[in-house]
C-alpha atoms as a PDB file:
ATOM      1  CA  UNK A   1      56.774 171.285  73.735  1.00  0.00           C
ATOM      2  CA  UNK A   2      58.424 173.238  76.438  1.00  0.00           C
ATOM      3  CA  UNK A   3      59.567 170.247  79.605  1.00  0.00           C
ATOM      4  CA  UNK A   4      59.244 171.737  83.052  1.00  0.00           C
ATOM      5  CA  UNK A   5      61.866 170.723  85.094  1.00  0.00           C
ATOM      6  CA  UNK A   6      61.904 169.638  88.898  1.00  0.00           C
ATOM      7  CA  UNK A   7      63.112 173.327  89.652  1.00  0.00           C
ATOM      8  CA  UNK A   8      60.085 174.710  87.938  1.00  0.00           C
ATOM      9  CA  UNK A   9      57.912 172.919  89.431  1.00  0.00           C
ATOM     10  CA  UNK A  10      59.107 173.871  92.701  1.00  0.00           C
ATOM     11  CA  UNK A  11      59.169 177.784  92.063  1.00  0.00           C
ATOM     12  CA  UNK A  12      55.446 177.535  90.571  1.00  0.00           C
ATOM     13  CA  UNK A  13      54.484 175.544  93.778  1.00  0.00           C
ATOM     14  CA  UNK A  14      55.845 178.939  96.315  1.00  0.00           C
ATOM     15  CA  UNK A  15      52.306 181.106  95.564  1.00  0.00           C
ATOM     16  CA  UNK A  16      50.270 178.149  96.672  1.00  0.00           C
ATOM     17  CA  UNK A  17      51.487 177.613  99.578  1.00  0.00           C
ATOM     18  CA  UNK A  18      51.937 181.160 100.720  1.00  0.00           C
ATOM     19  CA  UNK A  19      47.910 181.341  99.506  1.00  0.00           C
ATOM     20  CA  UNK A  20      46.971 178.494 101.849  1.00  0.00           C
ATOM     21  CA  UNK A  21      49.427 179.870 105.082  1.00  0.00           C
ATOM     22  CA  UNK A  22      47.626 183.154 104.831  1.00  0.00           C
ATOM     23  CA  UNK A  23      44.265 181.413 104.643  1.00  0.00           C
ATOM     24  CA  UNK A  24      45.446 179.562 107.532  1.00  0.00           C
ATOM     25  CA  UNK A  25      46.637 182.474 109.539  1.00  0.00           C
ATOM     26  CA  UNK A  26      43.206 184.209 109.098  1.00  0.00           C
ATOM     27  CA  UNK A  27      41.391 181.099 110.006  1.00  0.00           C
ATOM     28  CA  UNK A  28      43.285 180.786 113.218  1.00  0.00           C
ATOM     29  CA  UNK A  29      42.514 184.586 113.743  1.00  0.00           C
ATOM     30  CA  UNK A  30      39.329 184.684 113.443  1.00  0.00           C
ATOM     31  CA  UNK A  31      38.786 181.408 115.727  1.00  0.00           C
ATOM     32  CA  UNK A  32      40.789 182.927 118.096  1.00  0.00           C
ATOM     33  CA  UNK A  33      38.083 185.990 118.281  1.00  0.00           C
ATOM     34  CA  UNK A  34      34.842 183.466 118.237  1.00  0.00           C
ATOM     35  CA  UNK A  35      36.305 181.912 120.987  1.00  0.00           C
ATOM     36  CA  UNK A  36      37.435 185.225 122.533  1.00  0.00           C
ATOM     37  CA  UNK A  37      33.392 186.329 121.926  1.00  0.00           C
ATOM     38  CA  UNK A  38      32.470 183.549 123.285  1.00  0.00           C
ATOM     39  CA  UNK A  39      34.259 183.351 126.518  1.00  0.00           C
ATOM     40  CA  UNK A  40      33.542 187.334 127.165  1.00  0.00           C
ATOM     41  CA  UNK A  41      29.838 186.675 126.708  1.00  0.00           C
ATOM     42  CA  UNK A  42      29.828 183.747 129.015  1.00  0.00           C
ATOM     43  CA  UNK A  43      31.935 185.341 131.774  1.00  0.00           C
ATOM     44  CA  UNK A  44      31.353 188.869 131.632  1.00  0.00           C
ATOM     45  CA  UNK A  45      27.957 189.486 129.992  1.00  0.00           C
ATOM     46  CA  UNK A  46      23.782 188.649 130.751  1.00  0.00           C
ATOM     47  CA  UNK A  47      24.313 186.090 127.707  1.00  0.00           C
ATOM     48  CA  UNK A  48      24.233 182.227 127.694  1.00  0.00           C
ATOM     49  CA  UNK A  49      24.024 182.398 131.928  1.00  0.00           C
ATOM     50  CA  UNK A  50      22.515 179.266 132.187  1.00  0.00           C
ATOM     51  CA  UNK A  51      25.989 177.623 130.211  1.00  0.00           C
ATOM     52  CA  UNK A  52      28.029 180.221 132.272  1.00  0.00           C
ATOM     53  CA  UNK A  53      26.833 178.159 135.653  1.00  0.00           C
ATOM     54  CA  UNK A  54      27.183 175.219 133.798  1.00  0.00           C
ATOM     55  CA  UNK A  55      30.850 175.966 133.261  1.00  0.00           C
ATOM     56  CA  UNK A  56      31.260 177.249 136.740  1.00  0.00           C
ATOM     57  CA  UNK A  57      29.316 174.358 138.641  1.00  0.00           C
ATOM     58  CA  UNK A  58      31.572 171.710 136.928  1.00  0.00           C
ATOM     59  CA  UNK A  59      34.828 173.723 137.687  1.00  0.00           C
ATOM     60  CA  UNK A  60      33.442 174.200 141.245  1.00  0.00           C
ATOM     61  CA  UNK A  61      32.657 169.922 141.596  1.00  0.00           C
ATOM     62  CA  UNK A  62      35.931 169.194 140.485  1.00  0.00           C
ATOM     63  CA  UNK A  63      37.618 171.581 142.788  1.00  0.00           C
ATOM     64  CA  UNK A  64      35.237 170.165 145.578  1.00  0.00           C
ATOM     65  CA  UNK A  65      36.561 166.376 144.188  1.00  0.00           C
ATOM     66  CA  UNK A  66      39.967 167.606 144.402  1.00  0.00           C
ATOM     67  CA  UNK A  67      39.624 168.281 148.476  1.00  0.00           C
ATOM     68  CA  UNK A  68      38.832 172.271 148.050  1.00  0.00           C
ATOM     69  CA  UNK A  69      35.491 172.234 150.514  1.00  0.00           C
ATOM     70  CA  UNK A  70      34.501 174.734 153.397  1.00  0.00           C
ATOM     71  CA  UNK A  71      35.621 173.157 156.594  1.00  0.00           C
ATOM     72  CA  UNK A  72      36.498 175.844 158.810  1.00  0.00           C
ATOM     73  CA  UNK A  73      35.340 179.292 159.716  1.00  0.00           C
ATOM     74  CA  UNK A  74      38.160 181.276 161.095  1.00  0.00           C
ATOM     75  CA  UNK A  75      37.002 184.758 162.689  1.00  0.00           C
ATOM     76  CA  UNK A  76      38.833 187.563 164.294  1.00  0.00           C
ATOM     77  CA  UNK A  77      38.324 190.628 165.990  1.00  0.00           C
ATOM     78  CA  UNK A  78      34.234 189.646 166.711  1.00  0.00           C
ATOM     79  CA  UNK A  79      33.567 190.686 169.833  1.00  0.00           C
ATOM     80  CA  UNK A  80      29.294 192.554 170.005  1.00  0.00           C
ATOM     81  CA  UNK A  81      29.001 190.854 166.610  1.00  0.00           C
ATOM     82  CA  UNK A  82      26.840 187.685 166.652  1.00  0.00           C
ATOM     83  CA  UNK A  83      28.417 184.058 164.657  1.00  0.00           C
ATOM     84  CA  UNK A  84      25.000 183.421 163.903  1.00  0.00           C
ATOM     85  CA  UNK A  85      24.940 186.498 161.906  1.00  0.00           C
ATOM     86  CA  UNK A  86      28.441 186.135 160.753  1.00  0.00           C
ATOM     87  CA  UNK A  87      27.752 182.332 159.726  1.00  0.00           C
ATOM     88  CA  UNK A  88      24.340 183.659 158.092  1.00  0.00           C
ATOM     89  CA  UNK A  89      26.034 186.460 155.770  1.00  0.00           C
ATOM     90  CA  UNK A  90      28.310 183.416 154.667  1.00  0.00           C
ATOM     91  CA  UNK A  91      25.658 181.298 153.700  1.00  0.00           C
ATOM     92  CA  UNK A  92      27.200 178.432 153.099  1.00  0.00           C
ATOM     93  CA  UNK A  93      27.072 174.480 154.857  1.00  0.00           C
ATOM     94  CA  UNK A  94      30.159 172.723 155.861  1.00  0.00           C
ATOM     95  CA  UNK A  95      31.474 170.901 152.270  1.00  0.00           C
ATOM     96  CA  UNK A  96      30.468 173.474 150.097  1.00  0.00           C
ATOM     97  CA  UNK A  97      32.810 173.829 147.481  1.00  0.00           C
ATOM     98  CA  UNK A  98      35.277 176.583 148.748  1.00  0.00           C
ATOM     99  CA  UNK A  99      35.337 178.114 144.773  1.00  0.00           C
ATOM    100  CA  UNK A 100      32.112 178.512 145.119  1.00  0.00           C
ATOM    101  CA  UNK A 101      31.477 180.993 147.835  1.00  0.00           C
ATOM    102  CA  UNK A 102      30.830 184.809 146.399  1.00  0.00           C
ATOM    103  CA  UNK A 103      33.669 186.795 148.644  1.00  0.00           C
ATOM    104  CA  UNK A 104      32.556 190.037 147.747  1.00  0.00           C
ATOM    105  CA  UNK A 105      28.758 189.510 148.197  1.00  0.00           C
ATOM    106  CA  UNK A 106      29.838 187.898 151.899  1.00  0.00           C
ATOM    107  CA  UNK A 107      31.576 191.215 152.789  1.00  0.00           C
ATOM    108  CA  UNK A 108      28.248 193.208 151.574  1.00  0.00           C
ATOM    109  CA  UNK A 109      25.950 191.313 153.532  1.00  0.00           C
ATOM    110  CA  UNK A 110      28.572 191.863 156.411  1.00  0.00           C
ATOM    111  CA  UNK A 111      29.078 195.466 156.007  1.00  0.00           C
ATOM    112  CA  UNK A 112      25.663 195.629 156.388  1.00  0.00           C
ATOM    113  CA  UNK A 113      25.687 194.558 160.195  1.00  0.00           C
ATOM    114  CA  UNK A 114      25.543 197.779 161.875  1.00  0.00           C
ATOM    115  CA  UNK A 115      28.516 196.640 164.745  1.00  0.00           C
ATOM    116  CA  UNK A 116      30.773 196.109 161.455  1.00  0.00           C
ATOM    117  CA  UNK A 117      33.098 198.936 160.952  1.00  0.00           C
ATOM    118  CA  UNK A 118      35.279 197.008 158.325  1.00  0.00           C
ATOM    119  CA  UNK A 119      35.627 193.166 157.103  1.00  0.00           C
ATOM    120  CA  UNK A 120      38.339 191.612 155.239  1.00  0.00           C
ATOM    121  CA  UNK A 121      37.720 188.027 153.471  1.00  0.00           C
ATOM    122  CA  UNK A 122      39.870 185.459 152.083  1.00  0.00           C
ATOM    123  CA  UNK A 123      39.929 181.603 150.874  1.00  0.00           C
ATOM    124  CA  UNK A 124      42.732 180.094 153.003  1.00  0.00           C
ATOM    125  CA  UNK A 125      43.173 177.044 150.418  1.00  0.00           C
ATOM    126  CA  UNK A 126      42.138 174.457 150.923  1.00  0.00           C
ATOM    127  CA  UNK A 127      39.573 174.425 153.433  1.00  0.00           C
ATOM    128  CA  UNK A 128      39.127 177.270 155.289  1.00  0.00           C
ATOM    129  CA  UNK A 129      37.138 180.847 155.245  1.00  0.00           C
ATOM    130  CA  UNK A 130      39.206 183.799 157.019  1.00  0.00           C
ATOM    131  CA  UNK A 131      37.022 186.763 158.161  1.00  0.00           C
ATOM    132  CA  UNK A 132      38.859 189.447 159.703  1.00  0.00           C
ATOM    133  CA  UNK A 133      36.031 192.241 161.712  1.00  0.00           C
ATOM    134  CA  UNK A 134      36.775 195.615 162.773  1.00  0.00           C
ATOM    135  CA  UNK A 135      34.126 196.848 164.959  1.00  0.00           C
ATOM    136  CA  UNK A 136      32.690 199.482 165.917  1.00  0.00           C
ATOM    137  CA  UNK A 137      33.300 201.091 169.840  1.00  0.00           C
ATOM    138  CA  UNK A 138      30.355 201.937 171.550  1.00  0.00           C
ATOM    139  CA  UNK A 139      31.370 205.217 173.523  1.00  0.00           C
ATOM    140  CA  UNK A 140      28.184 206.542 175.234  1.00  0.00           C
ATOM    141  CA  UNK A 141      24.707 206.287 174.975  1.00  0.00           C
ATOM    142  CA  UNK A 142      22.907 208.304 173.460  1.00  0.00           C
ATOM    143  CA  UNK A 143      19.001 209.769 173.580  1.00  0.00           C
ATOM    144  CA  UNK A 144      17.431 211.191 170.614  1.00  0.00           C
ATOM    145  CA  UNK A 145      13.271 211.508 171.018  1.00  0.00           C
ATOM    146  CA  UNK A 146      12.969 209.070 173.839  1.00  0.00           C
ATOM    147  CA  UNK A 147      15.161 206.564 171.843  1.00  0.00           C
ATOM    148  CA  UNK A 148      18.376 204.989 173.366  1.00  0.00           C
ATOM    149  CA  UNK A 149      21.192 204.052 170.920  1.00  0.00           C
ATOM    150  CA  UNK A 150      24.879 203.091 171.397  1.00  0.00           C
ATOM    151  CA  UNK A 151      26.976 205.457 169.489  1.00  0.00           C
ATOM    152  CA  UNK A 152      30.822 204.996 168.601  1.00  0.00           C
ATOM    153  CA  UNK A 153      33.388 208.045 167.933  1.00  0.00           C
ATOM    154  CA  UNK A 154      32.016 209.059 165.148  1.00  0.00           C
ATOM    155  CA  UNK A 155      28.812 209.052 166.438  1.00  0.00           C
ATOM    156  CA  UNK A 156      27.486 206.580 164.421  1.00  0.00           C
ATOM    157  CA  UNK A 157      23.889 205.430 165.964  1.00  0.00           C
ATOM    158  CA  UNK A 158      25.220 201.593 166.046  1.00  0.00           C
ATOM    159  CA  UNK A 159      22.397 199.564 167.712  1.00  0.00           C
ATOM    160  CA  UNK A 160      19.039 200.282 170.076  1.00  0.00           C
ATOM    161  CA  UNK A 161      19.430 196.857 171.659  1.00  0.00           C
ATOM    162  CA  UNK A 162      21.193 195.244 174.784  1.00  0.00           C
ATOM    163  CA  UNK A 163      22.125 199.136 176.221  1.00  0.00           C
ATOM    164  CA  UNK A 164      21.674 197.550 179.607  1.00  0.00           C
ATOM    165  CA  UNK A 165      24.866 195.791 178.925  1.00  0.00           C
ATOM    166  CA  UNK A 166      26.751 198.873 178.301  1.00  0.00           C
ATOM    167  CA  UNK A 167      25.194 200.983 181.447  1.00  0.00           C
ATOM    168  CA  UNK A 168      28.800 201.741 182.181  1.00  0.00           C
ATOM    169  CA  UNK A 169      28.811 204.346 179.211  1.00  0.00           C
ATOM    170  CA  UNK A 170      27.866 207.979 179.819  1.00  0.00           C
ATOM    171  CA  UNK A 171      24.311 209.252 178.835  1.00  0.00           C
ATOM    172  CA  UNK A 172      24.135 211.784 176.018  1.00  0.00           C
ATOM    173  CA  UNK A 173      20.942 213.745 175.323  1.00  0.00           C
ATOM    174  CA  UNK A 174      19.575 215.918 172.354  1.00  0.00           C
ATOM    175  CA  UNK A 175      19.564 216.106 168.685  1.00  0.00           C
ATOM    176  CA  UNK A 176      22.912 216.783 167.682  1.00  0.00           C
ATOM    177  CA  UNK A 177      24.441 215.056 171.185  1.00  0.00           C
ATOM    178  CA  UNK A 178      25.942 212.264 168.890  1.00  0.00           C
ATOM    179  CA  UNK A 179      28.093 214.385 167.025  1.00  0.00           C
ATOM    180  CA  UNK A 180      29.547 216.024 169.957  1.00  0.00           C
ATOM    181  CA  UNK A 181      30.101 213.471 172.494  1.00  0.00           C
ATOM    182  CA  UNK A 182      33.843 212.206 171.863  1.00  0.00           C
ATOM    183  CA  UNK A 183      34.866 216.102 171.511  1.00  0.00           C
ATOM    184  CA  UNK A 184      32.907 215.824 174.983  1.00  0.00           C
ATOM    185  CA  UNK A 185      34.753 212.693 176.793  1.00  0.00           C
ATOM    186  CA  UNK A 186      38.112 213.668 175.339  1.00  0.00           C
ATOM    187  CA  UNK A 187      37.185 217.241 177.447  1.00  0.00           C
ATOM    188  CA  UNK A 188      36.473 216.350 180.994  1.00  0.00           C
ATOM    189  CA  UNK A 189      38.699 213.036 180.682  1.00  0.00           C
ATOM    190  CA  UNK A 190      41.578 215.937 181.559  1.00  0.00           C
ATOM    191  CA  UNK A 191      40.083 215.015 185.075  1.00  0.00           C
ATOM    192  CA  UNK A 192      38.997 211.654 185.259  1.00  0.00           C
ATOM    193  CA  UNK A 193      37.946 211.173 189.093  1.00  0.00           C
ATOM    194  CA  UNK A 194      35.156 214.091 188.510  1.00  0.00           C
ATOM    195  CA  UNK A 195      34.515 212.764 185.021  1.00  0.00           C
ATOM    196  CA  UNK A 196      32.804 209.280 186.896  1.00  0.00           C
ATOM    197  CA  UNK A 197      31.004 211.782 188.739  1.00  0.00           C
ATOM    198  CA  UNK A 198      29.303 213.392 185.770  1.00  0.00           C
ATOM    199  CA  UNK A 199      25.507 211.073 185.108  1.00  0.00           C
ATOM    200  CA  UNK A 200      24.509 212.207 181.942  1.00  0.00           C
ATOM    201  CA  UNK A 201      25.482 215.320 179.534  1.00  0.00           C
ATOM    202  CA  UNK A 202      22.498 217.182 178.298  1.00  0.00           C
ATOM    203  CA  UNK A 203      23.135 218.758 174.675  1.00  0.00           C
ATOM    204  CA  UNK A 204      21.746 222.694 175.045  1.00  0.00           C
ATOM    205  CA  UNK A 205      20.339 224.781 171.358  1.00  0.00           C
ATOM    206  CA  UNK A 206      22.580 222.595 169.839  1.00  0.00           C
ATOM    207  CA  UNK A 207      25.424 224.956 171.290  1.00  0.00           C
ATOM    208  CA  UNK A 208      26.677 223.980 174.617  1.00  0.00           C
ATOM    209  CA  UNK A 209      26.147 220.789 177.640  1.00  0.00           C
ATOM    210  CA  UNK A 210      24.307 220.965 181.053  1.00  0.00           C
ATOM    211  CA  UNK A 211      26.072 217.858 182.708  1.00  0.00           C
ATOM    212  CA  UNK A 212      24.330 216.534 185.188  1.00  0.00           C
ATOM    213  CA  UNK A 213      26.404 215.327 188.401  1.00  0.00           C
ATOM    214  CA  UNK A 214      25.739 213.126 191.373  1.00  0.00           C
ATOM    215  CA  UNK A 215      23.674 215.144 193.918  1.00  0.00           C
ATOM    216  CA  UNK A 216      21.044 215.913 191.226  1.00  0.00           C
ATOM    217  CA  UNK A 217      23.658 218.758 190.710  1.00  0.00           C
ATOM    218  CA  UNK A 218      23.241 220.399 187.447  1.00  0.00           C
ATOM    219  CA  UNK A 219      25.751 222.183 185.691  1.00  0.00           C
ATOM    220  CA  UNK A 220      25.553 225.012 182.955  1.00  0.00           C
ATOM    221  CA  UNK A 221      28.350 224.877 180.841  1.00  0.00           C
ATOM    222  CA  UNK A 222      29.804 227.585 178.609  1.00  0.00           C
ATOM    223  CA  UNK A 223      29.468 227.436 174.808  1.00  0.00           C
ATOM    224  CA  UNK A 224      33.002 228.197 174.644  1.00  0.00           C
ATOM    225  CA  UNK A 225      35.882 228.094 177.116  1.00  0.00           C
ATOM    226  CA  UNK A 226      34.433 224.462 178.050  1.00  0.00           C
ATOM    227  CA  UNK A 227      37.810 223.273 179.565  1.00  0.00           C
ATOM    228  CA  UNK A 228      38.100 226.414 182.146  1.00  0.00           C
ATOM    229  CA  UNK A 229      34.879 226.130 183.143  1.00  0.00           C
ATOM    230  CA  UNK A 230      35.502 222.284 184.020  1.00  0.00           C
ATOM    231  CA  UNK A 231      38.668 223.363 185.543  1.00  0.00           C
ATOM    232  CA  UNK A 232      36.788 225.412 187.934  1.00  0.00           C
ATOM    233  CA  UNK A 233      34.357 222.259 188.927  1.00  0.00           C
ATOM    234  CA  UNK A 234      37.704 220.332 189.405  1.00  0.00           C
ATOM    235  CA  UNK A 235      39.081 222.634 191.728  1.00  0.00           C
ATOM    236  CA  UNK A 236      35.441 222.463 193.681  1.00  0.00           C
ATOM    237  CA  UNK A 237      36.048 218.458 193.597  1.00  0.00           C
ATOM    238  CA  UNK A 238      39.628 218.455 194.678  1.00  0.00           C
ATOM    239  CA  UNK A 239      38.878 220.918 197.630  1.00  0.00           C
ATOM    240  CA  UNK A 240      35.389 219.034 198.990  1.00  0.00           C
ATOM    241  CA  UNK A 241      33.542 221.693 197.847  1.00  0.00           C
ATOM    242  CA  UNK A 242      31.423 220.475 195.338  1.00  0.00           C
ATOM    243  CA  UNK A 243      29.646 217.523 196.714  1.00  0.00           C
ATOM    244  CA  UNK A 244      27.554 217.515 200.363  1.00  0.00           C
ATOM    245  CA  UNK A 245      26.917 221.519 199.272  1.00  0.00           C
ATOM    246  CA  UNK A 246      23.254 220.933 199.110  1.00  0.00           C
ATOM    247  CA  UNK A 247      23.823 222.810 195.288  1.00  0.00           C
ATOM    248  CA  UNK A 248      20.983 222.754 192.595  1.00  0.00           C
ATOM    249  CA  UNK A 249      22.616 224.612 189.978  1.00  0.00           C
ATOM    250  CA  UNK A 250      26.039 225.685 189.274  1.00  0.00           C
ATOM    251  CA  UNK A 251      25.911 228.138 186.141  1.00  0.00           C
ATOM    252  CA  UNK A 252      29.157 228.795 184.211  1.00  0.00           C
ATOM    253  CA  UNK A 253      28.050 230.389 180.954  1.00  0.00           C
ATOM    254  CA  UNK A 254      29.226 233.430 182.012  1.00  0.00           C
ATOM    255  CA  UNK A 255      33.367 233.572 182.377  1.00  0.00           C
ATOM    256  CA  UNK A 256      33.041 236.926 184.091  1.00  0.00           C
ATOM    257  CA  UNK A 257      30.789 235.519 186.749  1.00  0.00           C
ATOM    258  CA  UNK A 258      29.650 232.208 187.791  1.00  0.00           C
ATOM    259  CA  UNK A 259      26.658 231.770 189.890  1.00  0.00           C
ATOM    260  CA  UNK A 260      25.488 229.238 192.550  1.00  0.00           C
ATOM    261  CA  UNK A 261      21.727 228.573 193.086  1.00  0.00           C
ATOM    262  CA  UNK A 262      21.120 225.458 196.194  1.00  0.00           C
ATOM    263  CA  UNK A 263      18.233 223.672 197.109  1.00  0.00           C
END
């Protein structure tokens, strides 16, 4: 009978063990992918929510354990912009856990806020919520079907309420008077002392402004050539002869000829 010797044995042992570090490597493999499934249908699927929050409520409790909890709101750049409406698109109580609050669905509801231009959001660790606002400028007021609105730059209809607190802000009328109106204040702001003289600005076929001036004055403006035409008023101002004229009308549509009707 052939004897194996302790050399044999050792060479006949070498498939066996290559057979069970393959099955091993495949075993580990494939766990690795049921966990991988598992995780991506926890995390970033509909599937198994309820053990999702599970996961994410005992992550966010230990966090909260571990000192992470809302203490501090810090805002800037709020100034027309209400807290309570700040505090109510956070919607979350002192000592919630700070992991916990939804970032991106904060900014939404913010964005929403008409006065909100632009928000910016971040977790200052460990305790406080940073909200950063740009707002938006109110510019004029502005009078679409018997409705008053404050409009910014871009003349974005930003709010109907409080205009009495912004009275300062030139009166814009007609349909399109929005779109027009910084194109408008950038215009006669070349002469600012008859500019506070100007009441409202009347928006004309969608084409040209009547601005009306102090004196119930009321002045045609040309479609085109706005800036010589309010050149021309400027010169009036500058030499007393606009104001204490007893004028009604002062029609400059035409850059030929520009007429003069009084009272």
């Amino acid at each position: 009978m052939k004897q194996f010797t302790k050399k044999n044995r050792k060479k006949q042992n070498i498939p066996l063990r290559r057979k069970i570090a393959i099955i091993y490597t495949r075993l580990t493999i494939i766990i690795r992918i049921l966990i991988g499934i598992f995780f991506y249908l926890i995390f970033f699927t509909g599937y198994l929510p309820y053990l999702r929050h599970q996961i994410a409520d005992n992550i966010y409790e230990f966090t909260a354990d571990l000192g992470f909890t809302l203490e501090n709101v810090s805002i800037e750049g709020q100034h027309n912009t209400s807290e309570t409406d700040i505090l109510s698109a956070l919607n979350a109580d002192k000592g919630t856990p700070i992991a916990s609050i939804n970032l991106k669905k904060v900014q939404d509801n913010l964005e929403h806020n008409r006065w909100i231009k632009t928000v910016m959001i971040e977790r200052r660790l460990p305790s406080t919520i940073y909200i950063a606002i740009l707002e938006r400028t109110p510019i004029a007021i502005w009078q679409n079907n018997k409705q008053l609105f404050l409009i910014d730059d871009e003349g974005f209809a930003i709010t109907d309420q409080h205009i009495d607190n912004f009275n300062n802000l030139l009166h814009v009328v007609g349909v399109d008077a929005n779109i027009y109106t910084n194109k408008l204040l950038e215009d006669i702001a070349q002469h600012p002392e008859l500019s506070t003289k100007i009441v409202a600005a009347v928006r004309y076929g969608e084409r040209r402004w009547n601005l009306n001036l102090q004196q119930d004055i009321t002045v045609k403006m040309p479609e085109t050539n706005f800036d010589q035409a309010f050149n021309y008023l400027a010169e009036l101002y500058k030499a007393q002869k606009l104001f204490d004229q007893n004028y009604k009308i002062i029609d400059l549509r035409d850059h030929i000829k520009y007429y003069i009707e009084k009272h």
